[in-house]
Protein backbone atom coordinates (compact mmCIF):
# COMPACT_ATOMS: atom_id res chain seq x y z
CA UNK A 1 -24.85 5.14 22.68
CA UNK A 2 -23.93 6.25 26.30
CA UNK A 3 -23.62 10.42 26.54
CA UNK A 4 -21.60 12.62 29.39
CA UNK A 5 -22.15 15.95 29.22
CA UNK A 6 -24.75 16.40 26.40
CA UNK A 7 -20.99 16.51 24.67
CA UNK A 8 -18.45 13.59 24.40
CA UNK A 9 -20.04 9.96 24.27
CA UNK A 10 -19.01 6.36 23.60
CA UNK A 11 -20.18 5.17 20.23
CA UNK A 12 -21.39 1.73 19.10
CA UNK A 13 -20.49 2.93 15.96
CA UNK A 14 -19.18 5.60 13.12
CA UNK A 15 -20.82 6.28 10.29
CA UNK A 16 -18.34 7.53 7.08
CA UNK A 17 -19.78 10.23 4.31
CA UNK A 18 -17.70 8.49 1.17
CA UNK A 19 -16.46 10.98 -0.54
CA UNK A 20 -17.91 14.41 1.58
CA UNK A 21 -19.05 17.36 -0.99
CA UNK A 22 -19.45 14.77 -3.48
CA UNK A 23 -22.42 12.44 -2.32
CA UNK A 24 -25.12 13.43 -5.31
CA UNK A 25 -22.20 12.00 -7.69
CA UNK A 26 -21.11 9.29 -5.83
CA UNK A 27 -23.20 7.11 -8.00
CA UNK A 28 -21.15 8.22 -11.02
CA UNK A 29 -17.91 7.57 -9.05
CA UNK A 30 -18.57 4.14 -8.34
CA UNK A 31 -17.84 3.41 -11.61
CA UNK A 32 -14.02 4.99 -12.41
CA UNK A 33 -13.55 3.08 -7.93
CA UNK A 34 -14.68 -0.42 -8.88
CA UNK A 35 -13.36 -0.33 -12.58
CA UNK A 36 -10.27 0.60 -10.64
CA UNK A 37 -10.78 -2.23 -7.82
CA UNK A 38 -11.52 -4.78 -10.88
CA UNK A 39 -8.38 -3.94 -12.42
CA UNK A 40 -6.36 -4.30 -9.37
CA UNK A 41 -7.79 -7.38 -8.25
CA UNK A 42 -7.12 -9.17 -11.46
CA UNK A 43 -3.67 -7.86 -11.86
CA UNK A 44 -2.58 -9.11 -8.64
CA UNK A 45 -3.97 -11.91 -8.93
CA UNK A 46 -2.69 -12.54 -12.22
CA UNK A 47 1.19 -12.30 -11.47
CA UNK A 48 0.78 -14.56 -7.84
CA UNK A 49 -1.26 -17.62 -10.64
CA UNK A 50 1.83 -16.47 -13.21
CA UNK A 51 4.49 -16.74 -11.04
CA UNK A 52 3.26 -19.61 -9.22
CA UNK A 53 2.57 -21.90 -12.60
CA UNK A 54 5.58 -20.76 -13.94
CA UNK A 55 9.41 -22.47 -12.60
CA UNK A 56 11.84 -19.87 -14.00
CA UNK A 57 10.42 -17.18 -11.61
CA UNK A 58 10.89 -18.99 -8.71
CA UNK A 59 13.75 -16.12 -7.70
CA UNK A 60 13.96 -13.82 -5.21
CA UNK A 61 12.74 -10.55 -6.81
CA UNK A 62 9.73 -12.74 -7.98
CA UNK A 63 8.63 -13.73 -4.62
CA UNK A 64 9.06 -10.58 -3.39
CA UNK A 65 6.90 -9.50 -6.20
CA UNK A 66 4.46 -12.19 -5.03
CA UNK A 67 4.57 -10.43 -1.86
CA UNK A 68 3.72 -7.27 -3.08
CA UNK A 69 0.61 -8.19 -4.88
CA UNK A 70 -0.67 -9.95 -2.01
CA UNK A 71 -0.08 -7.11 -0.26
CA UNK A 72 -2.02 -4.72 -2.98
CA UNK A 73 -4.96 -6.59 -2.78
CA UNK A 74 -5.16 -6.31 1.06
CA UNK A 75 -5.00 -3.08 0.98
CA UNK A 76 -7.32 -2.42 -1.77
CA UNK A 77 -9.88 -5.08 -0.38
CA UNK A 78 -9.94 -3.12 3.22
CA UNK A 79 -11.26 0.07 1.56
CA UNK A 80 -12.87 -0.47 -1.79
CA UNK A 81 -15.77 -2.98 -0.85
CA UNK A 82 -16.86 -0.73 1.91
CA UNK A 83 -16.70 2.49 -0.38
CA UNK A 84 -19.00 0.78 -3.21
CA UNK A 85 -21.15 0.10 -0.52
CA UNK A 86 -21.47 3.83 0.56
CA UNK A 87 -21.70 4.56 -3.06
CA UNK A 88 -24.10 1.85 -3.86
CA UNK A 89 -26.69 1.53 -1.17
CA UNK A 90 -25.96 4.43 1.10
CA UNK A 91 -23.95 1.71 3.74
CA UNK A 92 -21.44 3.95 5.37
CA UNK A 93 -22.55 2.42 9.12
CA UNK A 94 -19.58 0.59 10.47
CA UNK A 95 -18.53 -0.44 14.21
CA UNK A 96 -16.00 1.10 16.08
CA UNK A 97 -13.87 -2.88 16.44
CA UNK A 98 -14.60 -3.17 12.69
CA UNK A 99 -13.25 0.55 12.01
CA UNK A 100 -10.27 0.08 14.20
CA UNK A 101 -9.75 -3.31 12.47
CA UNK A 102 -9.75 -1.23 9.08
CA UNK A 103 -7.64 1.53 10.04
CA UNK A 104 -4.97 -1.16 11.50
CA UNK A 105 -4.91 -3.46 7.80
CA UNK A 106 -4.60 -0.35 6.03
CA UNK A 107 -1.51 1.55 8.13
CA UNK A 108 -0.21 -1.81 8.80
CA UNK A 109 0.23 -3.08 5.12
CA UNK A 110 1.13 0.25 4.23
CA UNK A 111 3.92 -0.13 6.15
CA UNK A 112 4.59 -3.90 5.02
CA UNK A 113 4.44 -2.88 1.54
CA UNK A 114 7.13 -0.14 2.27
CA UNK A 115 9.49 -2.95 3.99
CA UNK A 116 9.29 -5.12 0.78
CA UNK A 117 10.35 -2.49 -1.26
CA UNK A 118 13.37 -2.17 0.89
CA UNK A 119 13.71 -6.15 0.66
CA UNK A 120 13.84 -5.69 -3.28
CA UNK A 121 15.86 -2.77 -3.20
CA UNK A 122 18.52 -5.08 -0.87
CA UNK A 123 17.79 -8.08 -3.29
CA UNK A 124 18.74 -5.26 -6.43
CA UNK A 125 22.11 -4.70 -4.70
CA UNK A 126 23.65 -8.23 -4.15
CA UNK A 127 22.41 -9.22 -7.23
CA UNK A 128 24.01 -6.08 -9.33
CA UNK A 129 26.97 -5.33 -7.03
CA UNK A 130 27.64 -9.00 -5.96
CA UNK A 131 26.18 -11.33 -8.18
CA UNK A 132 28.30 -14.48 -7.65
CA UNK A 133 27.13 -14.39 -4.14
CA UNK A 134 22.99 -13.88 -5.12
CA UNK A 135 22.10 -16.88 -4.67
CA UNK A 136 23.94 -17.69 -1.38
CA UNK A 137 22.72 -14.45 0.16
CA UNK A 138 18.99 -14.36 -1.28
CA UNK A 139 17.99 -18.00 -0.38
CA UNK A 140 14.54 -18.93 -0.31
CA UNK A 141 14.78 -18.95 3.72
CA UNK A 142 16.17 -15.59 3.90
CA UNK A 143 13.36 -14.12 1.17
CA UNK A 144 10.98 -15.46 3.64
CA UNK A 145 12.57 -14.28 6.59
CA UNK A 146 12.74 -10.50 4.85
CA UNK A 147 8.87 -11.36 3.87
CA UNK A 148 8.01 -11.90 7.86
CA UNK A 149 10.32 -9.37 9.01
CA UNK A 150 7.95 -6.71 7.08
CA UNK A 151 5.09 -7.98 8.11
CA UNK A 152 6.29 -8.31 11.78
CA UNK A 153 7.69 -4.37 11.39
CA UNK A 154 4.38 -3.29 10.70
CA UNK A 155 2.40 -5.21 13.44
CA UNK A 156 4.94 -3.64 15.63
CA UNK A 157 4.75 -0.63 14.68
CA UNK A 158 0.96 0.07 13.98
CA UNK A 159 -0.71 -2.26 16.48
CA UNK A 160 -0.46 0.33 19.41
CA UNK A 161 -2.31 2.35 17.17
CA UNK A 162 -5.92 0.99 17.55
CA UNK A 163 -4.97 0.08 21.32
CA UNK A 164 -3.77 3.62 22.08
CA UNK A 165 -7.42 4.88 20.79
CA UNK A 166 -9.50 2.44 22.39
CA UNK A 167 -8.12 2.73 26.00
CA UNK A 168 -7.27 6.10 26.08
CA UNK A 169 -9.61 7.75 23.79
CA UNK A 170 -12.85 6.12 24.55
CA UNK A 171 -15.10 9.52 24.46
CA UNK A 172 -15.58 10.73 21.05
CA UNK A 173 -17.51 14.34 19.92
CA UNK A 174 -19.17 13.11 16.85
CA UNK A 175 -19.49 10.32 15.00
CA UNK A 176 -19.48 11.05 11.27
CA UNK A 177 -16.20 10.99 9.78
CA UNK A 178 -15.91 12.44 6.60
CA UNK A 179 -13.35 10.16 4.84
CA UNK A 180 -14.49 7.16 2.70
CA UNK A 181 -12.21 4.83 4.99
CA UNK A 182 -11.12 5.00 8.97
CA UNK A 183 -8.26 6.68 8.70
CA UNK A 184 -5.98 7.26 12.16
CA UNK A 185 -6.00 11.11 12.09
CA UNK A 186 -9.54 11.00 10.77
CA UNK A 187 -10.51 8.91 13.79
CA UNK A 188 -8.70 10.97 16.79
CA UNK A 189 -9.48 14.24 15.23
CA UNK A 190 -13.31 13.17 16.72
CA UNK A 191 -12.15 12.14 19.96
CA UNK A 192 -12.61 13.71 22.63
CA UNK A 193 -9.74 14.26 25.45
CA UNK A 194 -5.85 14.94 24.80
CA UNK A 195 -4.74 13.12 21.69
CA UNK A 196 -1.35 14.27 21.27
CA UNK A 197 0.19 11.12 22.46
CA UNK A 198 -1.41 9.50 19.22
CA UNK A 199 -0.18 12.66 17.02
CA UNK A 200 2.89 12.39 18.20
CA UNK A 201 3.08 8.69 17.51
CA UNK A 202 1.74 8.65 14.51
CA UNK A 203 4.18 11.50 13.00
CA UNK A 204 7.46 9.39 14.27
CA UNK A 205 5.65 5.87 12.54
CA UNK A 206 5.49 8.02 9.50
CA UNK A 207 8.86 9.20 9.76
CA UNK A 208 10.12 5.61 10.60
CA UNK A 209 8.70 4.35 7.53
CA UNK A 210 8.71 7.21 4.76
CA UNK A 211 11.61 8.74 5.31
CA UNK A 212 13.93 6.37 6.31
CA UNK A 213 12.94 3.39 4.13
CA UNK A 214 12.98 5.66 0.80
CA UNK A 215 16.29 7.07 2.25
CA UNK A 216 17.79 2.98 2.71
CA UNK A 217 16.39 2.59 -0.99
CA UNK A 218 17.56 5.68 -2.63
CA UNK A 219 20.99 4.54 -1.08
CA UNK A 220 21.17 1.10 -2.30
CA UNK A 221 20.22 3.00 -5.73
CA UNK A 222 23.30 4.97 -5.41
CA UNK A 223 25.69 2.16 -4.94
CA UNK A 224 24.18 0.14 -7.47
CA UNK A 225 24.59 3.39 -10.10
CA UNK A 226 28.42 3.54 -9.49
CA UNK A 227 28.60 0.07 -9.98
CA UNK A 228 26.90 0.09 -13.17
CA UNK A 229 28.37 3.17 -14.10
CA UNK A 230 31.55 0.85 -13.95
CA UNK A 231 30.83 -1.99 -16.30
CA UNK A 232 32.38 -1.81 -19.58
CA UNK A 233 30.04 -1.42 -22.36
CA UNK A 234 26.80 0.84 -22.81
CA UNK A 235 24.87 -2.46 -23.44
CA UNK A 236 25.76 -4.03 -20.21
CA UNK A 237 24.64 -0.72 -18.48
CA UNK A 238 21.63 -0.71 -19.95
CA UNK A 239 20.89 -4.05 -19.72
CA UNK A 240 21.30 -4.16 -15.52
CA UNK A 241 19.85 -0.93 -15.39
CA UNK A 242 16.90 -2.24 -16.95
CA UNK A 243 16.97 -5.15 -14.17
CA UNK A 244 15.80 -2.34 -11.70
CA UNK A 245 13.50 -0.33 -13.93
CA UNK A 246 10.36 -1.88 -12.94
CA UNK A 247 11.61 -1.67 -9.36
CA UNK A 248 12.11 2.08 -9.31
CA UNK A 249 8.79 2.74 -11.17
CA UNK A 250 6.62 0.17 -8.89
CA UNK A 251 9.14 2.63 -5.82
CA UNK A 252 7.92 5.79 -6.82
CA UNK A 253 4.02 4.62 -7.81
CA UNK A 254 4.04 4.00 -3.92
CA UNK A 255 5.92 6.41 -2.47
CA UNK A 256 4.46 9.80 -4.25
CA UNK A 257 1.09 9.36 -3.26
CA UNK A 258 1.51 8.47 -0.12
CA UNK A 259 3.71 11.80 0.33
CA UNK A 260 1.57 13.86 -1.33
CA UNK A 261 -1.42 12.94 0.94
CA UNK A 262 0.49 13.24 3.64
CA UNK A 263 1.87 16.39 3.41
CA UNK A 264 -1.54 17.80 2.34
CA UNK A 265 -3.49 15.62 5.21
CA UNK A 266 -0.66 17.53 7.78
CA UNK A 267 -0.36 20.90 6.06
CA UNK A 268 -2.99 21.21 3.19
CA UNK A 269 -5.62 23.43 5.51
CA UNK A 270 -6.48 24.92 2.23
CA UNK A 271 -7.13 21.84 0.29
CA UNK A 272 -10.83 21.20 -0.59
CA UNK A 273 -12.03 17.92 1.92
CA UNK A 274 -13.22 16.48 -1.55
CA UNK A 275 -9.85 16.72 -3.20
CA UNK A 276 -7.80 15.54 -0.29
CA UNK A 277 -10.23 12.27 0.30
CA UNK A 278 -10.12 11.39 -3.44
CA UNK A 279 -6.40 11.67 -3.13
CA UNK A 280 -6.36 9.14 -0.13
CA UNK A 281 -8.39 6.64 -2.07
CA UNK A 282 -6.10 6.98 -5.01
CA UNK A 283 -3.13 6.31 -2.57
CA UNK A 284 -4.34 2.81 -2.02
CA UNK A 285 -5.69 2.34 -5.61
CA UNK A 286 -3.06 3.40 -7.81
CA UNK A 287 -0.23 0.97 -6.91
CA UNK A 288 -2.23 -2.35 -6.48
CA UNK A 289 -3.47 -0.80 -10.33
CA UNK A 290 -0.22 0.03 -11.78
CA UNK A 291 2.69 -2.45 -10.13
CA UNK A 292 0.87 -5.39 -12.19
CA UNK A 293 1.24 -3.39 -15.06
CA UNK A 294 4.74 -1.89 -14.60
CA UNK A 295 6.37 -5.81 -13.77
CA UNK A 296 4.09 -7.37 -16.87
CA UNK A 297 5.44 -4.97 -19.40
CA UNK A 298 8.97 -4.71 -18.05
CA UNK A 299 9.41 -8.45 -17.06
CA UNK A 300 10.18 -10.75 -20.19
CA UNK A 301 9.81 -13.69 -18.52
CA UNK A 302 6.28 -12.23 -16.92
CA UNK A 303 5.09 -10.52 -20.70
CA UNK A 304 6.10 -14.00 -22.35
CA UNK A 305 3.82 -15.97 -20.01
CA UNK A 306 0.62 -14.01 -20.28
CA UNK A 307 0.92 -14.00 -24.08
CA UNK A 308 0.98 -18.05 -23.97
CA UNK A 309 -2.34 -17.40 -22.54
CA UNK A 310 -4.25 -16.71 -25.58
CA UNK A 311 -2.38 -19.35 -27.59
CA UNK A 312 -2.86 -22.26 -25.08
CA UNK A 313 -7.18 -21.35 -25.20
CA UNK A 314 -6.76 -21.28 -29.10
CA UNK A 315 -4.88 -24.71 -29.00
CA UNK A 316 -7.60 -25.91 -26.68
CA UNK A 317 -10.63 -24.72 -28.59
């Protein structure tokens, strides 16, 4: 590691603390994290096998479902692995490329997964406010097209990120970071030199993406209540209104957290460090845990599939 001034130097690489205040328990935490992981991983991977096998999902809001597990399980496998090891075997020692590269998968599929909810929320309204029209709007070109558009959005937006730190940051004051993860304000809050530039930035990304993709949704929401407000019997409304259920639930799973640590990561001075990393690692848990969960129990098509499971292994025994 090369040193100026006794002060600021260039590190090889960072080592992270897991979960700081916490580290005689992180054995017992390791437990509630990878049962969590587990779960997540075999959801998600459960609904891509389920809606791959089976033909009558092959729809838009399935795809895009498809999308958001692969999603989940990026972002979960970019933080979880690397926690269990701190937890494990004491391995928080990770490069500054291979932090970078962390910090960039989890912003940037952040923001994906953000996108896709606005695809599905777009998908929600031509299918409820202009349904004779779905399937000429929501072809399988143009899912695909949304699909790349989100990831493209959050290349675009988050891949100065990383750059903006190693060119104009390269001097850093210490090089413990006491997250479990490399998290961007985690990172430049070590850094030595002005980092306003990547404050700055990094406020207006979040803006971009929280704010005015949960504003697009909770519009499309709105229109999509009047028009269901309009149909003619209670059954009907319930009926399409239970179309976009799942949706809303899977909306707010993801959006809350991420708020909450936010907000407290911006304003929370007062918030334990414990609390406020727990809550970061819960951020990128709790979705890829619950949207599995949320689309098997409110999807019929997606309940009646896995419970053929059980009966097909019977048949075959």
């Amino acid at each position: 590691m090369l040193t100026f001034h006794n002060v600021c130097s260039v590190p090889s690489s960072f080592r992270l603390t897991g979960i700081p205040g916490l580290e005689s328990l992180q054995i017992w935490l390791s437990i509630p994290f990878g049962s969590m992981y587990l779960v997540a991983v075999v959801g998600n991977v459960t609904i891509l096998a389920v809606v791959r096998v089976e033909r009558s999902l092959h729809q838009p809001m399935y795809f895009f479902l498809c999308m958001l597990a692969a999603v989940d399980l990026v972002l979960s496998t970019s933080t979880m692995p690397k926690l269990l090891g701190i937890f494990w075997f004491g391995a928080g020692d990770i490069g500054l490329d291979a932090c970078l590269g962390q910090m960039f998968l989890i912003h940037c599929f952040a923001t994906v997964e953000s996108g896709i909810f606005l695809a599905m929320a777009f998908d929600r309204y031509v299918a409820i406010c202009n349904p004779l029209r779905h399937r000429m709007v929501l072809t399988h070109t143009v899912v695909g097209r949304l699909g790349l558009a989100s990831l493209l959005r959050g290349i675009l937006y988050i891949g100065p990120l990383p750059l903006m730190i190693r060119l104009r940051l390269p001097l850093y004051k210490a090089h413990v970071i006491s997250h479990s993860y490399c998290e961007h304000m985690a990172i430049v809050a070590l850094t030595c030199g002005d980092n306003r530039v990547n404050n700055v930035y990094g406020l207006s990304i979040g803006f971009l993406v929280l704010i005015l993709d949960s504003v697009a949704i909770a519009a499309s929401y709105v229109i999509i209540f009047r028009a269901v407000m309009g149909l003619a019997t209670p059954e009907a409304r319930l009926k399409t209104l239970g179309t976009c259920a799942s949706h809303i639930c899977a909306i707010l799973i993801f959006y809350i957290p991420i708020a909450v640590s936010s907000l407290i990561h911006r304003f929370g001075h007062y918030v334990p460090l414990p609390v406020h990393t727990l809550l970061a690692n819960f951020y990128l848990l709790i979705p890829p845990i619950l949207n599995p969960i949320v689309y098997a129990v409110r999807t019929k098509q997606i309940r009646e599939r896995l419970l053929q499971i059980p009966r097909i292994k019977t048949k075959i025994r």
